[in-house]
C-alpha atoms as a PDB file:
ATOM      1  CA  UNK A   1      45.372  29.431 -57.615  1.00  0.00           C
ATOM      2  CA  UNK A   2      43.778  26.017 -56.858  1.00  0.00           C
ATOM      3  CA  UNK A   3      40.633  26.361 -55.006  1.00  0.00           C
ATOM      4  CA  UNK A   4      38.857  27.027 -59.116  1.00  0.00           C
ATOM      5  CA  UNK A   5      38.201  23.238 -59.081  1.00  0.00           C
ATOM      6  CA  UNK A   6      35.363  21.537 -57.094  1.00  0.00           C
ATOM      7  CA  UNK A   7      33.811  21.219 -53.398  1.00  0.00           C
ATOM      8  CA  UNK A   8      34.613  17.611 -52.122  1.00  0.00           C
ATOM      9  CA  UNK A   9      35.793  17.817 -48.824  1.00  0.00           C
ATOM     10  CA  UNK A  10      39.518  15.813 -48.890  1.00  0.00           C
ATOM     11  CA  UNK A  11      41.056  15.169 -45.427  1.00  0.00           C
ATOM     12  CA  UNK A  12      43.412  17.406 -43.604  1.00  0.00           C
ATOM     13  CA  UNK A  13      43.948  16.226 -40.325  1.00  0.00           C
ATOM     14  CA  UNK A  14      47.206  17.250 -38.242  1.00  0.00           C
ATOM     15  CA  UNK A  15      49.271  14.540 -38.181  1.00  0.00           C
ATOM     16  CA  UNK A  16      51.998  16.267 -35.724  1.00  0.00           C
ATOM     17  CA  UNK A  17      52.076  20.100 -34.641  1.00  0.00           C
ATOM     18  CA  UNK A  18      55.777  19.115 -34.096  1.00  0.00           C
ATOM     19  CA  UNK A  19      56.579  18.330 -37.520  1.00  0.00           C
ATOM     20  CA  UNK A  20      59.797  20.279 -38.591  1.00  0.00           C
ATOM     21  CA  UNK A  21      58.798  22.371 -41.822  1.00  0.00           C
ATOM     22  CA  UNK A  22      61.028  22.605 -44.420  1.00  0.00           C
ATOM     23  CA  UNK A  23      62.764  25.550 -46.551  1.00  0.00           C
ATOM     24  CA  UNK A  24      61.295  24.190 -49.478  1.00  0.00           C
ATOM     25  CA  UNK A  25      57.585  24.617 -47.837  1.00  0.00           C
ATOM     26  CA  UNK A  26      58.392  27.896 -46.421  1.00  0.00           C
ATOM     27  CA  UNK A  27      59.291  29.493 -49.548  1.00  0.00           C
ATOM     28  CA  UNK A  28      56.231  27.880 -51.226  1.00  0.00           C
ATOM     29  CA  UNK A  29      53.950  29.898 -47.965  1.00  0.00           C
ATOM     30  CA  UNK A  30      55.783  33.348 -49.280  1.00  0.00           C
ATOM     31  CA  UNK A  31      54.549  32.625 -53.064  1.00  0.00           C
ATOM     32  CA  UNK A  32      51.213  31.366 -51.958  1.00  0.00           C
ATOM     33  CA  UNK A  33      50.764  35.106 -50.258  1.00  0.00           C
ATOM     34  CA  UNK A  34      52.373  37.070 -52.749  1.00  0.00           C
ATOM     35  CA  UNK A  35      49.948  34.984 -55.864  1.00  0.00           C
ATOM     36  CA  UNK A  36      47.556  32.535 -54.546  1.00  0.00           C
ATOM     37  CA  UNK A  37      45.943  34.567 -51.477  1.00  0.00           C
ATOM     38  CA  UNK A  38      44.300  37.597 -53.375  1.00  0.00           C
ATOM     39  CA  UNK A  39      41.885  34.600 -54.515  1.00  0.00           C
ATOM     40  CA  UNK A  40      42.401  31.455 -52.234  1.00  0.00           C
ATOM     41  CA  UNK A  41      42.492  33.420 -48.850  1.00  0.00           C
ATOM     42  CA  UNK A  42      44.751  33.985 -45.716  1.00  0.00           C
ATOM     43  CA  UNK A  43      43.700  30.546 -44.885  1.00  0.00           C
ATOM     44  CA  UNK A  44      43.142  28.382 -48.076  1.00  0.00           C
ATOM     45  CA  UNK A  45      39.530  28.581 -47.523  1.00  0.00           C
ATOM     46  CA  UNK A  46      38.257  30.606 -50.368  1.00  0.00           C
ATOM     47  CA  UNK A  47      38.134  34.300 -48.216  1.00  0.00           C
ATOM     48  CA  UNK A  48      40.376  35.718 -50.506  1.00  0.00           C
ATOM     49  CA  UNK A  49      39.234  39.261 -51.363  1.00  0.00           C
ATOM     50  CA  UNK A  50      38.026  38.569 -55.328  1.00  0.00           C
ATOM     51  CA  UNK A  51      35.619  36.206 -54.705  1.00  0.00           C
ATOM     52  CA  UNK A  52      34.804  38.107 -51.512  1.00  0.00           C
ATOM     53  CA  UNK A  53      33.929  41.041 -53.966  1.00  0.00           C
ATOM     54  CA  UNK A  54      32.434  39.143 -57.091  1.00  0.00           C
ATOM     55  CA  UNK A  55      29.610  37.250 -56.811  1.00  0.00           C
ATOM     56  CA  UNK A  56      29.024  34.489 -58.664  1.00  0.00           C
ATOM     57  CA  UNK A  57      32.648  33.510 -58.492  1.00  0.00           C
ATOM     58  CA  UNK A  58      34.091  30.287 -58.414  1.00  0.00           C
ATOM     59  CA  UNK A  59      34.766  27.900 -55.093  1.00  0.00           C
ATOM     60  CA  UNK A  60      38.310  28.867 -54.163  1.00  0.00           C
ATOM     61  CA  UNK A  61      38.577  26.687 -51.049  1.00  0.00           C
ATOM     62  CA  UNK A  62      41.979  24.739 -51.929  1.00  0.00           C
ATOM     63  CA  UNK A  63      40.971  22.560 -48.732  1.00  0.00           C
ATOM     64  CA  UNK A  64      37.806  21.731 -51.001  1.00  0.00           C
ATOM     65  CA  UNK A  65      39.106  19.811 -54.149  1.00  0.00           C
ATOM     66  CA  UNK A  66      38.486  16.696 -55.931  1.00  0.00           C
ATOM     67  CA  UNK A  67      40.438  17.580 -58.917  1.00  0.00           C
ATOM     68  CA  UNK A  68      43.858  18.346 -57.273  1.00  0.00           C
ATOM     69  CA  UNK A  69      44.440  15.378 -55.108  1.00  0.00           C
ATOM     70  CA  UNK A  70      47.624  14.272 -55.717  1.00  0.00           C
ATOM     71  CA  UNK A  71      50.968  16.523 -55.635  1.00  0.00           C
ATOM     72  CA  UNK A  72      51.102  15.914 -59.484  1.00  0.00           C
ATOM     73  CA  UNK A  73      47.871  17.201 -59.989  1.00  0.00           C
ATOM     74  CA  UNK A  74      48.227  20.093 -58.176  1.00  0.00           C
ATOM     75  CA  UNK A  75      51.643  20.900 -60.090  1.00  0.00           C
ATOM     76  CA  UNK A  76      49.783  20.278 -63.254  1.00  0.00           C
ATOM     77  CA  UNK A  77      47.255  23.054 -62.220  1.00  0.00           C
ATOM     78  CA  UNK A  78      49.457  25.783 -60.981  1.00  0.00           C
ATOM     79  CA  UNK A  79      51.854  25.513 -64.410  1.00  0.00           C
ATOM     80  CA  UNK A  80      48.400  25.587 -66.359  1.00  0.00           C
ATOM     81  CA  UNK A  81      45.869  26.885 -65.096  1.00  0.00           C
ATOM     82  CA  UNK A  82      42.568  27.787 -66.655  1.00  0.00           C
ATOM     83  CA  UNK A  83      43.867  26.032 -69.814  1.00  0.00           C
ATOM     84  CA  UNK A  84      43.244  22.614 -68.405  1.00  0.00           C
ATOM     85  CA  UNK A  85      39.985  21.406 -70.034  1.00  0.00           C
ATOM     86  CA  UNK A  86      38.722  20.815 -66.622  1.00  0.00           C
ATOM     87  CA  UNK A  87      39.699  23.694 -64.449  1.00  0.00           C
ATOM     88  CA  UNK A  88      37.757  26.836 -64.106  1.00  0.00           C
ATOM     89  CA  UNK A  89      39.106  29.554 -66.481  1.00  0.00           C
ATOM     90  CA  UNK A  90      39.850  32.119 -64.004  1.00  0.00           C
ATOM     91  CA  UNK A  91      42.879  30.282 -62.533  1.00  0.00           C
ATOM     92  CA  UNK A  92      46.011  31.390 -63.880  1.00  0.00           C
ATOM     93  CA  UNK A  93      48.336  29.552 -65.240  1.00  0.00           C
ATOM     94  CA  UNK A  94      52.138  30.189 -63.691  1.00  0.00           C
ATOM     95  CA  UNK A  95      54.138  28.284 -66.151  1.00  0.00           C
ATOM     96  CA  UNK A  96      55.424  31.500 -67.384  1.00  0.00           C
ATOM     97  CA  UNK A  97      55.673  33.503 -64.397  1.00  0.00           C
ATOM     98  CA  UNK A  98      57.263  31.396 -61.501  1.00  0.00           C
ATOM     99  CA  UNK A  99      60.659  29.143 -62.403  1.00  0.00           C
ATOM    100  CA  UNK A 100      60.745  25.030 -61.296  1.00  0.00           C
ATOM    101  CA  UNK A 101      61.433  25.344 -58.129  1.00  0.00           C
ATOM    102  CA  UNK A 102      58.945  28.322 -57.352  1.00  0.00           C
ATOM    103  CA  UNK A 103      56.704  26.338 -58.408  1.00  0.00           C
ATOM    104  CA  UNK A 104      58.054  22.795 -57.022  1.00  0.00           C
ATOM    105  CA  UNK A 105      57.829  25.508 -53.681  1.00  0.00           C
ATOM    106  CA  UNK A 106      54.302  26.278 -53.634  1.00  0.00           C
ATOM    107  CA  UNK A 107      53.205  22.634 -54.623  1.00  0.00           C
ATOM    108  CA  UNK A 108      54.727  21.415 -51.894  1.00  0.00           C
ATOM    109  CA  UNK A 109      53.088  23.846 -49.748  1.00  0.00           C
ATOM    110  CA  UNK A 110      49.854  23.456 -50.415  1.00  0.00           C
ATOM    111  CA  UNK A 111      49.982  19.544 -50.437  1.00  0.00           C
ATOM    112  CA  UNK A 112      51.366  20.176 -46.762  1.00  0.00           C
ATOM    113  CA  UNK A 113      48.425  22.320 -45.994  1.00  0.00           C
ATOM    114  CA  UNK A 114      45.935  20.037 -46.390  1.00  0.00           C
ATOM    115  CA  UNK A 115      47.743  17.252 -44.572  1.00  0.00           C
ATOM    116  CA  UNK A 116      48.350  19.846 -41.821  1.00  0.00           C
ATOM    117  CA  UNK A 117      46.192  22.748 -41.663  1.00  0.00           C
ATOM    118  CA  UNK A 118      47.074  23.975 -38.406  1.00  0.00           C
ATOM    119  CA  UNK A 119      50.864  23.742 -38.739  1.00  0.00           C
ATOM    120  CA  UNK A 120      50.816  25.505 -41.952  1.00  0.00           C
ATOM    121  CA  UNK A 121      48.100  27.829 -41.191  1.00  0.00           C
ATOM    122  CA  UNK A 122      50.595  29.128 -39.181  1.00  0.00           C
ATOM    123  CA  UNK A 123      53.442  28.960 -40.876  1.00  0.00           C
ATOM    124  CA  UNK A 124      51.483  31.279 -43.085  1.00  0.00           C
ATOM    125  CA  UNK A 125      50.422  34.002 -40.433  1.00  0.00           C
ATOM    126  CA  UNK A 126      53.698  34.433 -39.416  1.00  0.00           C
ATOM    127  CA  UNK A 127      54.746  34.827 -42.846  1.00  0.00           C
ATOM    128  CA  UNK A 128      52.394  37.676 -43.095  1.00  0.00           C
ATOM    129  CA  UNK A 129      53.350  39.551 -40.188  1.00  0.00           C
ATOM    130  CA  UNK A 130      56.903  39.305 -41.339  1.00  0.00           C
ATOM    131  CA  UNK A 131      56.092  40.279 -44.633  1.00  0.00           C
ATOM    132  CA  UNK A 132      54.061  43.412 -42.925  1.00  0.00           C
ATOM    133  CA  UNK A 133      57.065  44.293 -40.908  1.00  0.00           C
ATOM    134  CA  UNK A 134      59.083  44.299 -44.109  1.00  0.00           C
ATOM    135  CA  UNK A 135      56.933  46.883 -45.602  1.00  0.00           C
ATOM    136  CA  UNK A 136      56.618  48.577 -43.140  1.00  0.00           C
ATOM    137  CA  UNK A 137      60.511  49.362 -43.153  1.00  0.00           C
ATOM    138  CA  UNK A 138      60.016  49.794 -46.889  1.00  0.00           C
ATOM    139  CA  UNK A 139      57.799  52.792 -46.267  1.00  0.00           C
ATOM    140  CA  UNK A 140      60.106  54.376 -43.584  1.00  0.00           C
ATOM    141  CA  UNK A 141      63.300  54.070 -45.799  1.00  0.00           C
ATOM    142  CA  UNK A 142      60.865  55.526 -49.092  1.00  0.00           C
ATOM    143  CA  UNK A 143      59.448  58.640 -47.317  1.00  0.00           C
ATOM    144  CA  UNK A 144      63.215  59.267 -45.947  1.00  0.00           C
ATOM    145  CA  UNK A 145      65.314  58.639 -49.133  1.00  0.00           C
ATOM    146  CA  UNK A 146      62.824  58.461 -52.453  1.00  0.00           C
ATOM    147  CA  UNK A 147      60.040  60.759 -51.348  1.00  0.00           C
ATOM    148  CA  UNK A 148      61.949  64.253 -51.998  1.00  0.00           C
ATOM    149  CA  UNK A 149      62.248  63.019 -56.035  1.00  0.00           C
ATOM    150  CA  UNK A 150      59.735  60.373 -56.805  1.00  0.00           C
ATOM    151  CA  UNK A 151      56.952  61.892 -54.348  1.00  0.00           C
ATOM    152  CA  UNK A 152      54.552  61.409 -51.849  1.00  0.00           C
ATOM    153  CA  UNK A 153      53.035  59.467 -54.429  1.00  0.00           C
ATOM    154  CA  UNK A 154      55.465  57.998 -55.489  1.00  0.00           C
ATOM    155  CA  UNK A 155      54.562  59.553 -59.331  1.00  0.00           C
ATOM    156  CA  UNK A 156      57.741  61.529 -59.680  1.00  0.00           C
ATOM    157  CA  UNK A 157      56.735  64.734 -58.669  1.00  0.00           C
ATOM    158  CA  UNK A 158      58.701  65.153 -56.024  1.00  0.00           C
ATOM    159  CA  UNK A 159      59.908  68.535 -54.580  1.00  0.00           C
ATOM    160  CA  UNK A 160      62.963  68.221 -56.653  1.00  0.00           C
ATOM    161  CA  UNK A 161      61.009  67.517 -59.735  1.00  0.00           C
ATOM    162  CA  UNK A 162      61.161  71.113 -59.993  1.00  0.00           C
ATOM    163  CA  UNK A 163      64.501  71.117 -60.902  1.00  0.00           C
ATOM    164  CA  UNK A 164      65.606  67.807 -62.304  1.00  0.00           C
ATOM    165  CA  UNK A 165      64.404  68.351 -65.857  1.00  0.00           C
ATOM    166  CA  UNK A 166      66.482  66.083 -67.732  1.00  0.00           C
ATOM    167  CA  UNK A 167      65.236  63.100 -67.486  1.00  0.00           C
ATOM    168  CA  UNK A 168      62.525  63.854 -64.739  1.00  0.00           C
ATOM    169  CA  UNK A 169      62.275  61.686 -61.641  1.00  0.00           C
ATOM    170  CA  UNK A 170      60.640  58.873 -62.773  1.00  0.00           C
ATOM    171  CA  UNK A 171      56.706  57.879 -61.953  1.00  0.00           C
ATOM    172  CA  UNK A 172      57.701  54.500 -59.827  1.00  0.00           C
ATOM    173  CA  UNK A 173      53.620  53.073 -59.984  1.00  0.00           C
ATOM    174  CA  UNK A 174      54.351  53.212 -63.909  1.00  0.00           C
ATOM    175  CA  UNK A 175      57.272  50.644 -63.719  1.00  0.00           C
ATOM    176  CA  UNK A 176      57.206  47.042 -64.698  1.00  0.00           C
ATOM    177  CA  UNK A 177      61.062  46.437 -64.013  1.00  0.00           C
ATOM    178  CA  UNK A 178      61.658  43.205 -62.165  1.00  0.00           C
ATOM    179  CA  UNK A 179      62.677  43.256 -58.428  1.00  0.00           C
ATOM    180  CA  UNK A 180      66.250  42.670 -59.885  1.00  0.00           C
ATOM    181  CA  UNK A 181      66.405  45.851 -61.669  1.00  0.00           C
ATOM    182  CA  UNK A 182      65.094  47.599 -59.244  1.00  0.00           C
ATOM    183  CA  UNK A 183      67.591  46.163 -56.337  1.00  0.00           C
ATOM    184  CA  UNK A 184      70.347  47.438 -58.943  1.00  0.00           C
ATOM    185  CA  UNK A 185      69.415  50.691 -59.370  1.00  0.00           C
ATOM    186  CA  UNK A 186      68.814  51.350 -55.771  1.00  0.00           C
ATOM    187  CA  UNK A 187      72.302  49.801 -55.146  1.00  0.00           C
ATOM    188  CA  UNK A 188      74.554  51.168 -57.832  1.00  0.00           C
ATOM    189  CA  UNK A 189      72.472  54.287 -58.668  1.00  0.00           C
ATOM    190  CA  UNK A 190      71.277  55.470 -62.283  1.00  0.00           C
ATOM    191  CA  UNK A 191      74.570  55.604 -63.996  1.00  0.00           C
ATOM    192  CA  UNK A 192      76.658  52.886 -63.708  1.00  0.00           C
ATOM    193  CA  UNK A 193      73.086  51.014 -65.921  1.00  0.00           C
ATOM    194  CA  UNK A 194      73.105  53.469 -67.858  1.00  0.00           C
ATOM    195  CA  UNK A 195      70.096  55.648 -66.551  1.00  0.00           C
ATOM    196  CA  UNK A 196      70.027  58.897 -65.086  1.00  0.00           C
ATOM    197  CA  UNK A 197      72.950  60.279 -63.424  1.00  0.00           C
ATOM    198  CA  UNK A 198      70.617  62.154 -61.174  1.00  0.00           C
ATOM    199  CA  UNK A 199      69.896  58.445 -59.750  1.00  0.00           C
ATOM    200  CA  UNK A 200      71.897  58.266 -56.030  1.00  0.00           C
ATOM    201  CA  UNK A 201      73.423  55.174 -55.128  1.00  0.00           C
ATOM    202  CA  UNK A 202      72.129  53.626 -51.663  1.00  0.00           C
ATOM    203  CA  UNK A 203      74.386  50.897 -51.372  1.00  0.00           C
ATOM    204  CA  UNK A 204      76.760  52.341 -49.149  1.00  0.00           C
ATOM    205  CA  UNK A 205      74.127  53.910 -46.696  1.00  0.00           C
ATOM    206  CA  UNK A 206      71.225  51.086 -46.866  1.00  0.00           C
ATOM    207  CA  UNK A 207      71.573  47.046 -45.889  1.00  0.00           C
ATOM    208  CA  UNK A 208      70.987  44.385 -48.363  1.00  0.00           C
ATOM    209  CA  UNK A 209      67.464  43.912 -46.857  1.00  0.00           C
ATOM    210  CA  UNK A 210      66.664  47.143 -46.416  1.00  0.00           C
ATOM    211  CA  UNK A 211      66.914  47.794 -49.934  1.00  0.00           C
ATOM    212  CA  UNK A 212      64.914  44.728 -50.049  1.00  0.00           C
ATOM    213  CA  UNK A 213      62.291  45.975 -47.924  1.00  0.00           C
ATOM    214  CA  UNK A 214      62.070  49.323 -50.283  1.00  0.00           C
ATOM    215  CA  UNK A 215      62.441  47.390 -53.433  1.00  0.00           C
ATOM    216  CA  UNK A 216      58.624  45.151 -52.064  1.00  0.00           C
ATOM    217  CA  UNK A 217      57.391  48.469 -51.264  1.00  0.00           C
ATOM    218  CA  UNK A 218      57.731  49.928 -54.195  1.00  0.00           C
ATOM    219  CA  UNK A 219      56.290  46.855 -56.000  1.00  0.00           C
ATOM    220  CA  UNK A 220      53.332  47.098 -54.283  1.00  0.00           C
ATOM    221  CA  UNK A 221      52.547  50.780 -55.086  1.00  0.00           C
ATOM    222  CA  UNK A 222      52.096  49.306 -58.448  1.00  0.00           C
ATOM    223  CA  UNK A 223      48.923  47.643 -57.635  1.00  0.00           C
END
Protein backbone atom coordinates (compact mmCIF):
# COMPACT_ATOMS: atom_id res chain seq x y z
CA UNK A 1 0.00 0.00 0.00
CA UNK A 2 2.68 2.60 0.91
CA UNK A 3 5.94 1.76 -0.53
CA UNK A 4 4.29 3.78 -4.22
CA UNK A 5 5.96 6.95 -2.84
CA UNK A 6 9.76 7.66 -3.00
CA UNK A 7 13.33 6.09 -2.04
CA UNK A 8 14.75 8.20 0.93
CA UNK A 9 16.02 6.01 3.36
CA UNK A 10 14.04 7.12 6.93
CA UNK A 11 15.43 5.48 10.12
CA UNK A 12 14.28 2.28 11.65
CA UNK A 13 16.42 1.33 14.28
CA UNK A 14 15.20 -1.15 17.17
CA UNK A 15 14.67 0.71 19.97
CA UNK A 16 13.84 -2.48 22.33
CA UNK A 17 13.27 -6.22 21.09
CA UNK A 18 11.38 -6.28 24.47
CA UNK A 19 8.85 -3.85 23.65
CA UNK A 20 5.32 -5.32 24.44
CA UNK A 21 3.24 -5.08 21.05
CA UNK A 22 -0.06 -4.15 21.18
CA UNK A 23 -3.58 -5.63 19.89
CA UNK A 24 -4.04 -2.66 18.00
CA UNK A 25 -0.55 -3.37 16.01
CA UNK A 26 -1.22 -6.96 15.72
CA UNK A 27 -4.38 -6.65 13.98
CA UNK A 28 -2.85 -3.94 11.73
CA UNK A 29 0.20 -7.06 10.82
CA UNK A 30 -3.01 -9.42 9.77
CA UNK A 31 -4.39 -6.53 7.30
CA UNK A 32 -0.97 -5.62 6.11
CA UNK A 33 -0.74 -9.55 4.86
CA UNK A 34 -4.10 -10.00 3.77
CA UNK A 35 -3.78 -6.20 1.46
CA UNK A 36 -0.50 -4.57 1.63
CA UNK A 37 1.97 -7.70 1.09
CA UNK A 38 0.90 -8.87 -2.52
CA UNK A 39 2.78 -5.42 -3.37
CA UNK A 40 4.91 -4.21 -0.31
CA UNK A 41 6.42 -7.71 0.55
CA UNK A 42 6.72 -10.27 3.49
CA UNK A 43 9.08 -7.76 4.84
CA UNK A 44 8.07 -4.13 3.84
CA UNK A 45 10.86 -4.06 1.48
CA UNK A 46 9.25 -3.93 -1.87
CA UNK A 47 9.56 -8.13 -2.63
CA UNK A 48 6.07 -8.35 -2.91
CA UNK A 49 5.18 -10.59 -5.87
CA UNK A 50 3.66 -7.63 -8.44
CA UNK A 51 6.47 -5.68 -8.68
CA UNK A 52 8.51 -8.89 -8.53
CA UNK A 53 6.59 -9.79 -11.83
CA UNK A 54 6.19 -6.27 -13.58
CA UNK A 55 8.92 -4.46 -14.52
CA UNK A 56 9.00 -1.08 -14.55
CA UNK A 57 6.92 -0.92 -11.43
CA UNK A 58 7.00 1.45 -8.81
CA UNK A 59 9.45 1.44 -5.47
CA UNK A 60 7.30 -0.40 -2.95
CA UNK A 61 9.83 -0.40 -0.10
CA UNK A 62 7.53 1.16 2.80
CA UNK A 63 10.99 1.31 4.78
CA UNK A 64 11.97 3.73 1.78
CA UNK A 65 9.63 6.86 2.00
CA UNK A 66 9.89 10.49 2.15
CA UNK A 67 6.32 11.14 1.56
CA UNK A 68 4.79 9.08 4.46
CA UNK A 69 6.74 10.21 7.42
CA UNK A 70 4.49 10.97 9.90
CA UNK A 71 1.52 8.58 11.22
CA UNK A 72 -0.88 11.21 9.62
CA UNK A 73 0.62 10.93 6.45
CA UNK A 74 0.63 7.50 6.24
CA UNK A 75 -3.23 7.40 7.28
CA UNK A 76 -3.81 9.95 4.64
CA UNK A 77 -2.27 7.49 2.04
CA UNK A 78 -3.85 4.24 2.92
CA UNK A 79 -7.65 6.02 2.98
CA UNK A 80 -6.55 7.56 -0.51
CA UNK A 81 -4.40 6.18 -2.27
CA UNK A 82 -3.42 6.81 -5.85
CA UNK A 83 -5.81 9.81 -5.71
CA UNK A 84 -3.38 11.91 -3.77
CA UNK A 85 -1.81 14.29 -6.34
CA UNK A 86 1.47 13.06 -5.19
CA UNK A 87 1.30 9.35 -4.77
CA UNK A 88 1.86 6.89 -7.48
CA UNK A 89 -1.48 5.79 -9.06
CA UNK A 90 -1.20 2.21 -8.50
CA UNK A 91 -1.75 2.43 -4.71
CA UNK A 92 -5.14 1.80 -3.72
CA UNK A 93 -7.04 3.71 -1.89
CA UNK A 94 -8.86 1.76 1.29
CA UNK A 95 -11.24 4.38 2.36
CA UNK A 96 -13.95 2.25 1.08
CA UNK A 97 -12.81 -1.09 1.83
CA UNK A 98 -11.36 -1.22 5.46
CA UNK A 99 -13.57 0.61 8.49
CA UNK A 100 -11.61 3.33 11.11
CA UNK A 101 -10.12 1.21 13.08
CA UNK A 102 -8.85 -1.28 10.28
CA UNK A 103 -7.36 1.26 9.10
CA UNK A 104 -6.26 3.17 12.49
CA UNK A 105 -4.80 -0.87 12.74
CA UNK A 106 -2.58 -0.99 9.89
CA UNK A 107 -1.30 2.70 10.37
CA UNK A 108 -0.19 1.94 13.44
CA UNK A 109 1.56 -1.00 12.21
CA UNK A 110 3.48 0.18 9.77
CA UNK A 111 4.62 3.37 11.74
CA UNK A 112 5.86 0.59 14.31
CA UNK A 113 7.71 -1.15 11.59
CA UNK A 114 9.89 1.31 10.72
CA UNK A 115 10.71 2.30 14.29
CA UNK A 116 11.25 -1.45 14.88
CA UNK A 117 11.93 -3.58 12.03
CA UNK A 118 13.04 -6.53 13.74
CA UNK A 119 10.29 -6.72 16.37
CA UNK A 120 7.67 -6.36 13.82
CA UNK A 121 9.30 -8.27 11.17
CA UNK A 122 8.47 -10.83 13.34
CA UNK A 123 5.46 -10.18 14.57
CA UNK A 124 4.64 -10.54 10.92
CA UNK A 125 6.23 -14.08 10.22
CA UNK A 126 4.49 -15.49 12.85
CA UNK A 127 1.42 -14.06 11.64
CA UNK A 128 1.97 -15.89 8.47
CA UNK A 129 2.61 -19.19 9.74
CA UNK A 130 -0.51 -18.88 11.78
CA UNK A 131 -2.41 -17.71 9.03
CA UNK A 132 -0.89 -20.92 6.96
CA UNK A 133 -1.93 -23.21 9.70
CA UNK A 134 -5.41 -21.73 9.48
CA UNK A 135 -5.71 -22.69 5.94
CA UNK A 136 -4.43 -25.39 6.17
CA UNK A 137 -7.38 -26.61 8.54
CA UNK A 138 -9.60 -24.81 6.05
CA UNK A 139 -8.62 -27.27 3.35
CA UNK A 140 -8.97 -30.40 5.60
CA UNK A 141 -12.52 -29.40 6.87
CA UNK A 142 -13.44 -28.38 2.75
CA UNK A 143 -12.30 -31.70 1.15
CA UNK A 144 -14.21 -33.54 4.22
CA UNK A 145 -17.53 -31.57 4.37
CA UNK A 146 -17.91 -29.19 0.98
CA UNK A 147 -16.00 -31.27 -1.53
CA UNK A 148 -18.85 -34.04 -2.20
CA UNK A 149 -21.29 -30.83 -3.47
CA UNK A 150 -19.21 -27.86 -4.37
CA UNK A 151 -16.18 -30.05 -5.81
CA UNK A 152 -12.74 -30.69 -5.99
CA UNK A 153 -12.76 -27.44 -7.45
CA UNK A 154 -14.66 -26.01 -5.57
CA UNK A 155 -17.02 -25.00 -8.94
CA UNK A 156 -20.07 -26.90 -7.82
CA UNK A 157 -19.74 -29.92 -9.56
CA UNK A 158 -19.51 -32.04 -7.01
CA UNK A 159 -20.48 -35.79 -7.05
CA UNK A 160 -23.83 -34.83 -5.80
CA UNK A 161 -24.27 -32.24 -8.43
CA UNK A 162 -25.68 -35.06 -10.20
CA UNK A 163 -28.58 -35.05 -8.30
CA UNK A 164 -29.20 -31.74 -6.64
CA UNK A 165 -30.85 -30.02 -9.59
CA UNK A 166 -32.79 -27.43 -7.99
CA UNK A 167 -30.82 -24.95 -7.30
CA UNK A 168 -27.40 -26.69 -8.17
CA UNK A 169 -24.53 -26.61 -5.70
CA UNK A 170 -23.24 -23.44 -6.08
CA UNK A 171 -19.68 -22.49 -7.96
CA UNK A 172 -17.91 -21.07 -4.53
CA UNK A 173 -14.74 -19.21 -6.81
CA UNK A 174 -17.84 -17.24 -8.38
CA UNK A 175 -18.92 -15.69 -4.98
CA UNK A 176 -18.37 -12.19 -3.79
CA UNK A 177 -20.39 -12.66 -0.41
CA UNK A 178 -18.57 -11.15 2.52
CA UNK A 179 -16.86 -13.43 5.15
CA UNK A 180 -20.09 -12.68 7.21
CA UNK A 181 -22.37 -14.30 4.86
CA UNK A 182 -20.44 -16.88 4.34
CA UNK A 183 -19.82 -17.71 8.30
CA UNK A 184 -23.82 -17.71 8.29
CA UNK A 185 -24.49 -19.98 5.84
CA UNK A 186 -21.94 -22.44 6.95
CA UNK A 187 -23.45 -22.05 10.49
CA UNK A 188 -27.19 -22.00 10.03
CA UNK A 189 -27.28 -23.77 6.62
CA UNK A 190 -29.19 -22.54 3.34
CA UNK A 191 -32.61 -22.19 4.72
CA UNK A 192 -33.01 -20.44 7.66
CA UNK A 193 -31.38 -17.14 4.90
CA UNK A 194 -33.44 -18.07 2.73
CA UNK A 195 -31.20 -20.12 0.22
CA UNK A 196 -31.23 -23.58 -0.64
CA UNK A 197 -32.61 -26.08 1.61
CA UNK A 198 -30.13 -28.51 0.22
CA UNK A 199 -27.53 -26.17 2.23
CA UNK A 200 -26.44 -28.40 5.65
CA UNK A 201 -25.92 -26.61 8.69
CA UNK A 202 -22.28 -27.09 10.31
CA UNK A 203 -22.79 -25.37 13.38
CA UNK A 204 -23.44 -28.14 15.50
CA UNK A 205 -20.52 -30.40 14.15
CA UNK A 206 -17.74 -27.56 13.37
CA UNK A 207 -16.06 -24.86 16.07
CA UNK A 208 -16.42 -21.22 15.67
CA UNK A 209 -12.85 -21.15 14.18
CA UNK A 210 -13.04 -23.91 12.28
CA UNK A 211 -15.71 -22.51 10.33
CA UNK A 212 -13.43 -19.64 10.34
CA UNK A 213 -10.63 -21.45 8.97
CA UNK A 214 -13.08 -22.84 5.98
CA UNK A 215 -14.77 -19.56 5.56
CA UNK A 216 -10.53 -17.92 4.64
CA UNK A 217 -10.21 -20.89 2.58
CA UNK A 218 -12.82 -20.49 0.60
CA UNK A 219 -12.02 -16.76 0.14
CA UNK A 220 -8.94 -17.47 -1.19
CA UNK A 221 -10.09 -19.91 -3.94
CA UNK A 222 -11.49 -16.76 -5.28
CA UNK A 223 -8.25 -15.38 -6.30
Amino acid sequence: MLGLLSSNNVSASDLSTNRQITLQEQHGATIFIQRCMLCHGSQGMGEGRIPLKIKPYPNTNIMQSDKAVSVSQIKQIVLDGGTLMDVDHYMPPYKDELNDTEVDNVVAFVASLRKQPRVFLDLLASQQNSQLLNNEQGKTIYETRCILCHGVDADGQGRMAKIIKSPPPYNLRKSRMPKGYLTQIITLGGEPIGRSAQMPPWGDQLSTSEIESVVDYITELRK
